[in-house]
C-alpha atoms as a PDB file:
ATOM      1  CA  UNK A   1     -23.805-100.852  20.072  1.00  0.00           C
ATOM      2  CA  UNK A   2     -23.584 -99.751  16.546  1.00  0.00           C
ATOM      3  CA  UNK A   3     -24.886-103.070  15.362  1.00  0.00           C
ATOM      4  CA  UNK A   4     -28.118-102.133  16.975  1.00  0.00           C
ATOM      5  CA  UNK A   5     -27.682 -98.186  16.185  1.00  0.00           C
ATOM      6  CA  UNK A   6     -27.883 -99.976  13.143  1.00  0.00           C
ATOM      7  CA  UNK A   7     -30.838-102.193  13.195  1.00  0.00           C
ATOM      8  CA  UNK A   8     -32.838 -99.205  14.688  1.00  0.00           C
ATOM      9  CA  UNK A   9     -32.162 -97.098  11.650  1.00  0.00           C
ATOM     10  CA  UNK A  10     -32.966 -99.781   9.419  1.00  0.00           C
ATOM     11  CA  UNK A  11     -36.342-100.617  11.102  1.00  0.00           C
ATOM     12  CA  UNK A  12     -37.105 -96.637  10.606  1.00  0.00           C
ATOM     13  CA  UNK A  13     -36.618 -96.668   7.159  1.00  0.00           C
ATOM     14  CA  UNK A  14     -39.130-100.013   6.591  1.00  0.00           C
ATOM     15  CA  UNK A  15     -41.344 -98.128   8.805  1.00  0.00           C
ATOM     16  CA  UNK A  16     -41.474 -94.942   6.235  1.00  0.00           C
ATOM     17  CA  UNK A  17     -41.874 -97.020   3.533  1.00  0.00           C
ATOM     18  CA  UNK A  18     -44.709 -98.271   5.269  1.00  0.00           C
ATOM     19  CA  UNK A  19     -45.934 -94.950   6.314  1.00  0.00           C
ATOM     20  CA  UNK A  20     -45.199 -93.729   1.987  1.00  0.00           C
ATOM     21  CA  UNK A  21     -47.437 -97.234   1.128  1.00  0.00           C
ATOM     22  CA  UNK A  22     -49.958 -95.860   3.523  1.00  0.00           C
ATOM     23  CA  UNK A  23     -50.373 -92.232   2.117  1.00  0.00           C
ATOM     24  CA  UNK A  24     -50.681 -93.612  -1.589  1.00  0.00           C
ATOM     25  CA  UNK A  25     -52.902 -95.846  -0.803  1.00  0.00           C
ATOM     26  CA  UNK A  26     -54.875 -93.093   0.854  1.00  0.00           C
ATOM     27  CA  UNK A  27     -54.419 -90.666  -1.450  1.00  0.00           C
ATOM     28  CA  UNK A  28     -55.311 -93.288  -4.292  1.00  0.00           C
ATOM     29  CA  UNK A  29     -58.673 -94.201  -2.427  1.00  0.00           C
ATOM     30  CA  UNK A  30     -59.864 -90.680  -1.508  1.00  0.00           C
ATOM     31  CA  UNK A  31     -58.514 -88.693  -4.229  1.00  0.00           C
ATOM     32  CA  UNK A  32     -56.608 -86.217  -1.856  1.00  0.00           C
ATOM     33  CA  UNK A  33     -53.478 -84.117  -2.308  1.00  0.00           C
ATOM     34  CA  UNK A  34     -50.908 -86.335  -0.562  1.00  0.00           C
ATOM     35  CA  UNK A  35     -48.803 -87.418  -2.955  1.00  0.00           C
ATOM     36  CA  UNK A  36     -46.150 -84.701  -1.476  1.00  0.00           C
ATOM     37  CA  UNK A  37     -46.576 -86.858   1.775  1.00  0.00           C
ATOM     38  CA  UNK A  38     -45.764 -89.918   0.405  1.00  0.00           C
ATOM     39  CA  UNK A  39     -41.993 -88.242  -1.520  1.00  0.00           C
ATOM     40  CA  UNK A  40     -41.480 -87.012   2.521  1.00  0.00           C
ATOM     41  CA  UNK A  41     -41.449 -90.269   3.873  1.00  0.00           C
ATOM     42  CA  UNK A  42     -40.082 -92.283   1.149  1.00  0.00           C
ATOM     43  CA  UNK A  43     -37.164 -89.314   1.246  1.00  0.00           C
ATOM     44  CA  UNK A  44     -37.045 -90.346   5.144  1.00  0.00           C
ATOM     45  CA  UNK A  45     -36.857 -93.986   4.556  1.00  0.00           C
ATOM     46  CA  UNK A  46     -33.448 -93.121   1.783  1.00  0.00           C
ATOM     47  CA  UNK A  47     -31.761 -91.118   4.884  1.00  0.00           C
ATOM     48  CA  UNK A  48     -32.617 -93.725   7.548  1.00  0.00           C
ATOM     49  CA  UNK A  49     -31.159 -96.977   5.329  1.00  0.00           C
ATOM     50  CA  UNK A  50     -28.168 -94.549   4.976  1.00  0.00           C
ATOM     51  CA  UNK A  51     -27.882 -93.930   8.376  1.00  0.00           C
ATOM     52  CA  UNK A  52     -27.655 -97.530   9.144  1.00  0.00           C
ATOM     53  CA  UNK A  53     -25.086 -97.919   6.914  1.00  0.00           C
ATOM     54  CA  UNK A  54     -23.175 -95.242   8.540  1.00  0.00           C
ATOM     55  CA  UNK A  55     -23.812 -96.586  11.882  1.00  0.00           C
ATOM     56  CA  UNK A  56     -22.679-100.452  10.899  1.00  0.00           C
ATOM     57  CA  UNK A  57     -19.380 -99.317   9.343  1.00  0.00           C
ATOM     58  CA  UNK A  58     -18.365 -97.543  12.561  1.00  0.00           C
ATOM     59  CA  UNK A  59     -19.135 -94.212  11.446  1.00  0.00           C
ATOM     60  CA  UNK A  60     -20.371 -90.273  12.980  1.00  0.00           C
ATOM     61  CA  UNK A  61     -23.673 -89.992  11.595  1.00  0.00           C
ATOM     62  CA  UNK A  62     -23.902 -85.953  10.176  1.00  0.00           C
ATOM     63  CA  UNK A  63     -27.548 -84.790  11.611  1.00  0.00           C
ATOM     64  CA  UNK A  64     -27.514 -82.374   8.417  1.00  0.00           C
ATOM     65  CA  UNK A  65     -29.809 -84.001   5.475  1.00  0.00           C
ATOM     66  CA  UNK A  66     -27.469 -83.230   3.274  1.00  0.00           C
ATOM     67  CA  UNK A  67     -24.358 -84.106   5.261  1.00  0.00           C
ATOM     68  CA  UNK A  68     -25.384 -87.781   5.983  1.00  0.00           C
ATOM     69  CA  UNK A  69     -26.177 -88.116   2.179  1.00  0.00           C
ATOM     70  CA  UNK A  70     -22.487 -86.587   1.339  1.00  0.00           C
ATOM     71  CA  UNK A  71     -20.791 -88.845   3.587  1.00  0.00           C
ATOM     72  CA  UNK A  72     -22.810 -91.888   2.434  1.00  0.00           C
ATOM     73  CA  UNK A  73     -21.644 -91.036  -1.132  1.00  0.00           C
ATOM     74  CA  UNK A  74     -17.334 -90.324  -0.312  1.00  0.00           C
ATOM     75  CA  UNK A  75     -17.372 -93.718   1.531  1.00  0.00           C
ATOM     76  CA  UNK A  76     -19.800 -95.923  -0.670  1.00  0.00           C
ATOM     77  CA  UNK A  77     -20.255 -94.446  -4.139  1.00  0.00           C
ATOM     78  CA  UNK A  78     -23.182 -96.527  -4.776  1.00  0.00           C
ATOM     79  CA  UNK A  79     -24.176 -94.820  -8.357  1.00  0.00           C
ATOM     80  CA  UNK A  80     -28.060 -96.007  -8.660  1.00  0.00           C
ATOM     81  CA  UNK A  81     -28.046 -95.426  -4.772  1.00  0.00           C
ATOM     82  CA  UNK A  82     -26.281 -91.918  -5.063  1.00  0.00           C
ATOM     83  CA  UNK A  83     -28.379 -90.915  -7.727  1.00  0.00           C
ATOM     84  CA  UNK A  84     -31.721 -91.559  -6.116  1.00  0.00           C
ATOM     85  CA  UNK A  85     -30.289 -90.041  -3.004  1.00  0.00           C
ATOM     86  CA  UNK A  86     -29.736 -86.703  -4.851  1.00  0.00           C
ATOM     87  CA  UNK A  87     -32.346 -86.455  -6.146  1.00  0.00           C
ATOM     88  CA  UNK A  88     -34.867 -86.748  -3.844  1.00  0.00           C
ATOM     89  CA  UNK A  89     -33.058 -84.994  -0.990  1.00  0.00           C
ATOM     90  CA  UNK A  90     -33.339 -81.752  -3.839  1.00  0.00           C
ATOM     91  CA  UNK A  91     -36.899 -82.439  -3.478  1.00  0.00           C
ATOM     92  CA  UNK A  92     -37.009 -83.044   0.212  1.00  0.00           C
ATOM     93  CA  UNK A  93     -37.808 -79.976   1.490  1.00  0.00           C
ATOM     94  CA  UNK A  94     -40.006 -78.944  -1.324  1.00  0.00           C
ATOM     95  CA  UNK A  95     -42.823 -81.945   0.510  1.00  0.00           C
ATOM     96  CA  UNK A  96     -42.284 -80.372   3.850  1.00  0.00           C
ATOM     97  CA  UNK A  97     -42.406 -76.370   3.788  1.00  0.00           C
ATOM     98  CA  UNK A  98     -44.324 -73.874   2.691  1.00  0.00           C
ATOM     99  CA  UNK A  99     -42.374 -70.964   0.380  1.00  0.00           C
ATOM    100  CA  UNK A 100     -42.406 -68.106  -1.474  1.00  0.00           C
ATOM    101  CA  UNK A 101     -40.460 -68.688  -4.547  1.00  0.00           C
ATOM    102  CA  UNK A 102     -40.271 -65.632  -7.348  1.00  0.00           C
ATOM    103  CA  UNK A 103     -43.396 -63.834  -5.480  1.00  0.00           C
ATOM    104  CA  UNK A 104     -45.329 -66.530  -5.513  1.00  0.00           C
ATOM    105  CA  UNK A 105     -46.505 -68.826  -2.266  1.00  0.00           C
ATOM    106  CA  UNK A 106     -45.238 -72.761  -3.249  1.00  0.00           C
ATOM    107  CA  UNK A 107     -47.371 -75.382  -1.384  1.00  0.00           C
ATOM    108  CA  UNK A 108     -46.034 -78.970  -0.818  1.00  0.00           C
ATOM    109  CA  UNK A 109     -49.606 -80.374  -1.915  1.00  0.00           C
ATOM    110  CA  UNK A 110     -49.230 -78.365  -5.586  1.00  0.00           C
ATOM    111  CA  UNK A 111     -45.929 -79.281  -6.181  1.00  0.00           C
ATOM    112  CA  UNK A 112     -45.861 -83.314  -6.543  1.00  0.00           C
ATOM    113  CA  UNK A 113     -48.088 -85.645  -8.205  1.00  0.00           C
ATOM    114  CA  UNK A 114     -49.303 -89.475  -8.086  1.00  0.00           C
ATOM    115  CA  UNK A 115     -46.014 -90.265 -10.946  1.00  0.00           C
ATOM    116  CA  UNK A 116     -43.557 -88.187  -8.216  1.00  0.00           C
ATOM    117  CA  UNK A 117     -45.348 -90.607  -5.055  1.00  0.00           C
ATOM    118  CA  UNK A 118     -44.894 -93.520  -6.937  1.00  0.00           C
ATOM    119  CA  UNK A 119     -41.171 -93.280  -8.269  1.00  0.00           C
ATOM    120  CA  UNK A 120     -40.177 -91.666  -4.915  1.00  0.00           C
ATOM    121  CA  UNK A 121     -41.572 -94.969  -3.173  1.00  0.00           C
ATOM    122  CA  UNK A 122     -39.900 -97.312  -5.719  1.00  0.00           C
ATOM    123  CA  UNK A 123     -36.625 -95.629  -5.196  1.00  0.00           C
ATOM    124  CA  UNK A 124     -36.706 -95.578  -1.401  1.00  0.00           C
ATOM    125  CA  UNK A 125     -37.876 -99.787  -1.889  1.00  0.00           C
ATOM    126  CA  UNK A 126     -34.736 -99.888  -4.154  1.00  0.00           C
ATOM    127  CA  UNK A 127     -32.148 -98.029  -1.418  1.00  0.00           C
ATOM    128  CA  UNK A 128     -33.615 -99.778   1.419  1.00  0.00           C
ATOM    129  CA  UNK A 129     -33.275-103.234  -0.268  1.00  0.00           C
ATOM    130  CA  UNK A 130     -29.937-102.432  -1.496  1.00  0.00           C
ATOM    131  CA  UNK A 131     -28.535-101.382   1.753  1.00  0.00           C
ATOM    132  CA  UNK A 132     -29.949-103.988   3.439  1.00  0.00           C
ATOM    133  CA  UNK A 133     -28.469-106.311   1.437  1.00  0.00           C
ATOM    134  CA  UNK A 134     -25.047-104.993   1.944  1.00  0.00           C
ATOM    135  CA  UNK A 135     -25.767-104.986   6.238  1.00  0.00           C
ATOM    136  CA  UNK A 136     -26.281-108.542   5.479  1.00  0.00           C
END
């Protein structure tokens, strides 16, 4: 069972890699604000390869964002992976919800830029690869 938990959670994360490509690409074409799209599902695509990781070694998947990241981190210490990990789930709710920071209203679409799509989608290739590798 947890070999296919497994499986599942890796086939996720290609598929928000896919769905990242598919937003830059858009974005890129028609010159539209969705570069904060693209850091939300590359983000997704970090915390899915993780979960499969979590799943194939046996273990409780946290449902918190930051819980499955933690536990990825005390039982694999991956440093490039653990440092692309933080710092995109920092960022991960920043592409999702609307604030009010200091008075002012912070939207998703004014926050992150084509250079912020693109390295999010690089890292999230680089995670996904590298977990993969190690699921064999």
């Amino acid at each position: 069972m947890r070999d296919k938990q497994a499986r599942a959670y890796l086939k996720e994360s290609k598929l928000s890699i896919e769905s990242a490509k598919a937003s830059l690409e858009r974005a890129e074409e028609k010159d539209k604000d969705l570069w904060h799209s693209v850091v939300k599902s590359s983000y997704d695509a970090m915390e899915q390869a993780v979960s499969a990781m979590l799943a194939d070694r046996g273990l409780e998947i946290p449902k918190s964002h930051p819980g499955k990241v933690e536990k990825f981190v005390n039982k694999f210490g991956e440093s490039k992976i653990t440092e692309k990990l933080y710092k995109w789930l920092g960022k991960r709710s920043k592409s999702q919800y609307v604030d009010i920071q200091r008075g002012q209203i912070v939207v998703p679409h004014e926050i992150f830029d084509k250079i912020d799509a693109e390295e999010s989608l690089e890292d999230a290739k680089f995670v996904v690869e590298s977990i993969e590798e190690k699921l064999g």
